[in-house]
Every structure is written in structure tokens, then in C-alpha cells.
N, C-alpha and C. Protein backbone atom coordinates (compact mmCIF):
# COMPACT_ATOMS: atom_id res chain seq x y z
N UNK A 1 -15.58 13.65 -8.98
CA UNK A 1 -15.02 12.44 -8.40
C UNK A 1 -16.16 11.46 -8.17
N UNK A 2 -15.76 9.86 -8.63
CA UNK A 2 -16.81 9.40 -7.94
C UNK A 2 -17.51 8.85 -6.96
N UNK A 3 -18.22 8.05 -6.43
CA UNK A 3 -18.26 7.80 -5.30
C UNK A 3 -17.30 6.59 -4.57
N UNK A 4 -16.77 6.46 -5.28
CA UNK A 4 -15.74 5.12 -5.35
C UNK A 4 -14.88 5.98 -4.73
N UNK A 5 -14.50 6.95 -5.12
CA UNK A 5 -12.98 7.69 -5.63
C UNK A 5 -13.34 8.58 -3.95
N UNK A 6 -14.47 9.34 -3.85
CA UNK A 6 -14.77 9.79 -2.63
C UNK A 6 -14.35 8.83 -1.28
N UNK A 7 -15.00 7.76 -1.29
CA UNK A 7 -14.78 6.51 -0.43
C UNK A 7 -12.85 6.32 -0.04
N UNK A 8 -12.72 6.49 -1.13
CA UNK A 8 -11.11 6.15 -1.11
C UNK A 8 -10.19 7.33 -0.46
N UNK A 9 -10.76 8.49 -0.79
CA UNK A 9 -10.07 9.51 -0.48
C UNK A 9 -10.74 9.43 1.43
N UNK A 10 -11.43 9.23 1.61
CA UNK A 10 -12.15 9.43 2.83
C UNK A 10 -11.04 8.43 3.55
N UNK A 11 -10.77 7.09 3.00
CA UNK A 11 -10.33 5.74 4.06
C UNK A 11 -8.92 6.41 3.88
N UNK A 12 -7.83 7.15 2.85
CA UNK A 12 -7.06 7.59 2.81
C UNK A 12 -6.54 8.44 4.09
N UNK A 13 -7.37 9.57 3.96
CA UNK A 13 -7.29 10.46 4.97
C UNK A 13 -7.61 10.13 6.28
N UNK A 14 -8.42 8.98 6.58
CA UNK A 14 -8.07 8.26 7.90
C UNK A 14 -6.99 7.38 8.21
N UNK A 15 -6.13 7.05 7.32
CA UNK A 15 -4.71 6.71 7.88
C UNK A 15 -4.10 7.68 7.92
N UNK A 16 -4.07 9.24 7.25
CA UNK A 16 -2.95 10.01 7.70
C UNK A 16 -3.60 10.70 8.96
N UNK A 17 -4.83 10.85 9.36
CA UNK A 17 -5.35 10.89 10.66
C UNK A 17 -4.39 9.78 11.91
N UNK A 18 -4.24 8.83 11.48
CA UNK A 18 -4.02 7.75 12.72
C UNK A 18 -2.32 7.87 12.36
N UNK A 19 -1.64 8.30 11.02
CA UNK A 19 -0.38 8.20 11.35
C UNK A 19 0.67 9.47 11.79
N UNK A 20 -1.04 10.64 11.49
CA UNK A 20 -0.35 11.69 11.92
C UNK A 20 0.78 12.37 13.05
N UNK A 21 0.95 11.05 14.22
CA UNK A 21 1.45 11.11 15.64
C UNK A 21 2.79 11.17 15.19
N UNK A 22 2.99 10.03 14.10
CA UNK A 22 4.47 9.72 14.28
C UNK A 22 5.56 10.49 13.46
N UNK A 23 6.67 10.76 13.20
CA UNK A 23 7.54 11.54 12.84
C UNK A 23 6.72 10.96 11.10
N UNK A 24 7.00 12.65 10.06
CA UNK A 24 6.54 12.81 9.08
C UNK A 24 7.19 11.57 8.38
N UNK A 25 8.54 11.04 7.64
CA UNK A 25 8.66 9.89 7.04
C UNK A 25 8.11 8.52 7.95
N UNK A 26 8.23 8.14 8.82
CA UNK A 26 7.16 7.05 9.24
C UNK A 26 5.93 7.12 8.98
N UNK A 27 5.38 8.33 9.02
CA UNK A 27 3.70 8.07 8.57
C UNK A 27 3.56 8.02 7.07
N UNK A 28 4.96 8.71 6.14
CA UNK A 28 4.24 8.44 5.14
C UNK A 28 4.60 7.39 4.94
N UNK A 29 5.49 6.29 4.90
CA UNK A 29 5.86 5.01 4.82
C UNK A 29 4.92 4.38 5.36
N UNK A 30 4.26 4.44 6.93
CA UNK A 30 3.35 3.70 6.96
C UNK A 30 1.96 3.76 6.19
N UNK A 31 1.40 4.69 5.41
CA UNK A 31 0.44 5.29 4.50
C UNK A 31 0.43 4.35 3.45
N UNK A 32 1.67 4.36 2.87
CA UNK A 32 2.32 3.49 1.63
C UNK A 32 2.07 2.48 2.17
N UNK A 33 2.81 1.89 3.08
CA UNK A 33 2.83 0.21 3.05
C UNK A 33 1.57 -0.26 3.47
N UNK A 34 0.64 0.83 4.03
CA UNK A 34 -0.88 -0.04 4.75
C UNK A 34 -1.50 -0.20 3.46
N UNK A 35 -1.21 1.08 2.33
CA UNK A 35 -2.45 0.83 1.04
C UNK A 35 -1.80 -0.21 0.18
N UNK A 36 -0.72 -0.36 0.02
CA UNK A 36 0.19 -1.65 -0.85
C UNK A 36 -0.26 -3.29 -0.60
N UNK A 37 -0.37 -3.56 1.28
CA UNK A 37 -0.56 -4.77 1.60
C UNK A 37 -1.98 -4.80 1.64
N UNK A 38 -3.37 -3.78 2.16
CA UNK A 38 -4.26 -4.22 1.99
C UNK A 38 -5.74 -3.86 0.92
N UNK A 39 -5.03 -2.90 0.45
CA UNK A 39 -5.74 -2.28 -0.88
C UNK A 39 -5.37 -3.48 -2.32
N UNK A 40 -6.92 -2.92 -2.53
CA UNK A 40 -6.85 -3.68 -4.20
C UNK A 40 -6.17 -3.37 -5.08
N UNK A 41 -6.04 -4.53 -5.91
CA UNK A 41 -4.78 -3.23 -6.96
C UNK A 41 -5.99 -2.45 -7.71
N UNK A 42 -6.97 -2.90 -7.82
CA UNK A 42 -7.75 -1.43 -8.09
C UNK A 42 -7.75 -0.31 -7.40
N UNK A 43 -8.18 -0.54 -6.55
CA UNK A 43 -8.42 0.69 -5.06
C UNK A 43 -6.95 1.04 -5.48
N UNK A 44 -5.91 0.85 -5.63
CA UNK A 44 -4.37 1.51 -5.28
C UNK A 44 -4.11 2.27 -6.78
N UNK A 45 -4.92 1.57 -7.84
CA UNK A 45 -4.94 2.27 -9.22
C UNK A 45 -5.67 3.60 -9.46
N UNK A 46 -7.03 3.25 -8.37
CA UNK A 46 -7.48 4.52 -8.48
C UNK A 46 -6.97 5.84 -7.52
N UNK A 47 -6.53 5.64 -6.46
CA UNK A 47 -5.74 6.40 -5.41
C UNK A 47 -4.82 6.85 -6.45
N UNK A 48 -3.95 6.10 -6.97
CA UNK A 48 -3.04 6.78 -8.02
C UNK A 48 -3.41 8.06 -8.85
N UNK A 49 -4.22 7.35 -9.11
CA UNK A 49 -5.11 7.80 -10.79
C UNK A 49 -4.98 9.77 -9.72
N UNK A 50 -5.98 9.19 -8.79
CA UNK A 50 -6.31 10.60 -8.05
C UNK A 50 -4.81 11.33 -7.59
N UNK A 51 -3.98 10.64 -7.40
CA UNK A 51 -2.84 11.93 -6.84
C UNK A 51 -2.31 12.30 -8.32
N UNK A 52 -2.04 11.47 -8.92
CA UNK A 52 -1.67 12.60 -10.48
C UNK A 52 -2.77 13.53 -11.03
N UNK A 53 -3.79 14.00 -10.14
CA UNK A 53 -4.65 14.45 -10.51
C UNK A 53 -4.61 15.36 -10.03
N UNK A 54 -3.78 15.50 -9.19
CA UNK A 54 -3.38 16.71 -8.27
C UNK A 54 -4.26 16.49 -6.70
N UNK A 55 -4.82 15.19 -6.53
CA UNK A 55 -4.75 14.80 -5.18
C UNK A 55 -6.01 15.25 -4.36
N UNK A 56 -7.25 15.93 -5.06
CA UNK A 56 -7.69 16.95 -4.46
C UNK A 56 -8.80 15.96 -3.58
N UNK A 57 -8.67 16.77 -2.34
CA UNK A 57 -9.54 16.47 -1.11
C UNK A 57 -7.92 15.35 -0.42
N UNK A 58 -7.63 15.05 -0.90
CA UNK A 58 -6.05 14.36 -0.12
C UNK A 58 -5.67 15.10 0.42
N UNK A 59 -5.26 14.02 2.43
CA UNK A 59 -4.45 14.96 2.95
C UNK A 59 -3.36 15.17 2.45
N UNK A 60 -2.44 15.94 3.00
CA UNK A 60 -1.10 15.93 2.24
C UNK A 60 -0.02 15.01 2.59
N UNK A 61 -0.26 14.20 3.79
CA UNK A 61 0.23 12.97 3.95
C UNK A 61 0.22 12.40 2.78
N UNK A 62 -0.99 11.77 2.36
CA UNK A 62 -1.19 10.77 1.45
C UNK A 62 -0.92 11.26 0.18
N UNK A 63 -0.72 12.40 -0.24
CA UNK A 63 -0.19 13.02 -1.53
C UNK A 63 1.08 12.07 -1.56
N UNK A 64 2.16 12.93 -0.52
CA UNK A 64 3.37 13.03 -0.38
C UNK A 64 4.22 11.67 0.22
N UNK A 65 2.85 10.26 0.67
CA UNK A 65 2.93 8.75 0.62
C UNK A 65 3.38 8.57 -1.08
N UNK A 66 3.06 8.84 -1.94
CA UNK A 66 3.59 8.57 -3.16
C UNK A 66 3.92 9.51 -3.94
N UNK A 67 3.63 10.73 -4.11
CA UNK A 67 4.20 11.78 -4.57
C UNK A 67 4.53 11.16 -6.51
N UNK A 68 3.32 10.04 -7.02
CA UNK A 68 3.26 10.11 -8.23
C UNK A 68 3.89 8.80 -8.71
N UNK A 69 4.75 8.43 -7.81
CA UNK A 69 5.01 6.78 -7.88
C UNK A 69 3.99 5.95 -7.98
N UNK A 70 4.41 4.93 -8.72
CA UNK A 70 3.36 3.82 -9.18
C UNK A 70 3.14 2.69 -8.04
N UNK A 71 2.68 2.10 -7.46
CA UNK A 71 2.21 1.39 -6.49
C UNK A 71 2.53 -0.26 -6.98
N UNK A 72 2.97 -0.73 -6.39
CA UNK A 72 3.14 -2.15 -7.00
C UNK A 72 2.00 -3.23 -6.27
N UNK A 73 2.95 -4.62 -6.76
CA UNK A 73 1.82 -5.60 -5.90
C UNK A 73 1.61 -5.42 -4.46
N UNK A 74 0.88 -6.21 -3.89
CA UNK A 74 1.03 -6.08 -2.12
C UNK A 74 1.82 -7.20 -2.17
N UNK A 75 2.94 -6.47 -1.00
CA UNK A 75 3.75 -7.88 -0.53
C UNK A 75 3.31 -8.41 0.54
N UNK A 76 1.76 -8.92 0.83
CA UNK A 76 1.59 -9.81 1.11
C UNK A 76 1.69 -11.03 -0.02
N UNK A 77 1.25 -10.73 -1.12
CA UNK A 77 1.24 -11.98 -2.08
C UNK A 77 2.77 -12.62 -2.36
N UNK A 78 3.74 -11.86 -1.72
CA UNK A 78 4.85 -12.43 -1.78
C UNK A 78 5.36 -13.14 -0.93
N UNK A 79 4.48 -12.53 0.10
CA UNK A 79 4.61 -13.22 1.62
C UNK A 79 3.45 -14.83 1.68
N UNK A 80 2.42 -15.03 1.19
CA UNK A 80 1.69 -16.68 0.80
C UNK A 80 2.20 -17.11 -0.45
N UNK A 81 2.35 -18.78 0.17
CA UNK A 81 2.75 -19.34 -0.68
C UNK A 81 1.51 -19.87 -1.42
N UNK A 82 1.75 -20.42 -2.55
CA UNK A 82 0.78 -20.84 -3.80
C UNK A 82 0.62 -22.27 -3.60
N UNK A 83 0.10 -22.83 -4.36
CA UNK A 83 -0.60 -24.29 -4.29
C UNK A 83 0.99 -25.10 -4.45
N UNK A 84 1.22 -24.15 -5.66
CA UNK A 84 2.41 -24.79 -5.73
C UNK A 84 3.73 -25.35 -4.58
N UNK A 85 3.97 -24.11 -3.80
CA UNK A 85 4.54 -24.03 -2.32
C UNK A 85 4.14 -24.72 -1.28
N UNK A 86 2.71 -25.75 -1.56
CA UNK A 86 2.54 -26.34 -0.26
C UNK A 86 3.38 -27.71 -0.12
N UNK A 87 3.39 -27.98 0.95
CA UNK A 87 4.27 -29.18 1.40
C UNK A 87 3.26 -30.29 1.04
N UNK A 88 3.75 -32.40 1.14
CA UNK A 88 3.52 -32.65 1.10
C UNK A 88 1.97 -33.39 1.81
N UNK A 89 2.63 -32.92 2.87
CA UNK A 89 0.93 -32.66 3.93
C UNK A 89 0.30 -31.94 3.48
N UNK A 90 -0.08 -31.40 2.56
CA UNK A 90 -1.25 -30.54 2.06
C UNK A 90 -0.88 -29.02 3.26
N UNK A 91 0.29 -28.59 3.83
CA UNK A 91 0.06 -27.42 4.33
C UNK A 91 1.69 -26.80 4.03
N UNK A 92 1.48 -25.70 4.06
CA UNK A 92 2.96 -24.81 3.83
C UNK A 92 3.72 -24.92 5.11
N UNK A 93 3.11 -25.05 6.36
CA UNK A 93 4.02 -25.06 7.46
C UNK A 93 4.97 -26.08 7.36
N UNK A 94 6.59 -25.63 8.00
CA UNK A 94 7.73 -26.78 7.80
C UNK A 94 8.00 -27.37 7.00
């Protein structure tokens, strides 16, 4: 693995550390949606890459956060608007 891939698995396993409290489908949903909105789509390509790989050093939270599903955009980018979307005041608000 490389050190990239180490790094990732490490920041991984500290969200199923912090979501470990809450009932098993909330943490893995929250697992999913924290790496979707603030992971790169690299970083989320290679997390991938690693659970079809059989996941190794993954907690099993974060396995079983995607369980082999493909990761899409972050919906934050669905959530800002584009140049295009700004108002005539030069701002998106109102």
C-alpha cells in the first residue's frame, strides 16, 4: 500500500472511531456522506480502489460504508452555485 493509500486508510478509520457511538446504519451513512462531501474524488477513488481490494487495514465500518459501491460527486458541488448561478449583484444570495 502506499503512503497515500496508508494516510487514507488511517483518516478512514478515524471516522469509524468517532462514528462508532451511534447505531451501526448511522455511522455507516455518516462514513459515506463525510468521505462523499469532503474527500477528493481522488482520495474517494482510491478508498474505493482499496475496499475492492478487500479493504485491508479498514475498519469494518468503512468496508461496509460502501461495501463496493462506486462513490459519486460530493453533493456539496450540487449544493454551490456556479458563475453561472450568480445573481445580478455579483452574489448568489436572493
Amino acid at each position: 500500500m502506499s503512503g497515500n493509500g496508508e494516510r487514507l486508510v488511517r483518516m478512514a478509520n478515524q471516522m469509524a472511531d468517532f462514528f462508532r457511538a451511534y447505531p451501526a446504519d448511522e455511522a455507516r451513512a455518516g462514513i459515506a456522506d463525510h468521505i462523499q462531501s469532503f474527500w477528493t474524488r481522488g482520495m474517494r477513488a482510491e478508498l474505493q480502489a482499496l475496499v475492492r481490494a478487500g479493504g485491508q487495514g479498514l475498519d469494518p465500518l468503512v468496508r461496509e460504508a460502501f461495501g463496493g459501491a462506486a462513490l459519486g460527486e460530493s453533493p456539496i458541488l450540487r449544493e454551490t452555485g456556479g458563475p453561472e448561478e450568480v445573481g445580478p449583484m455579483g452574489s448568489d444570495a436572493g
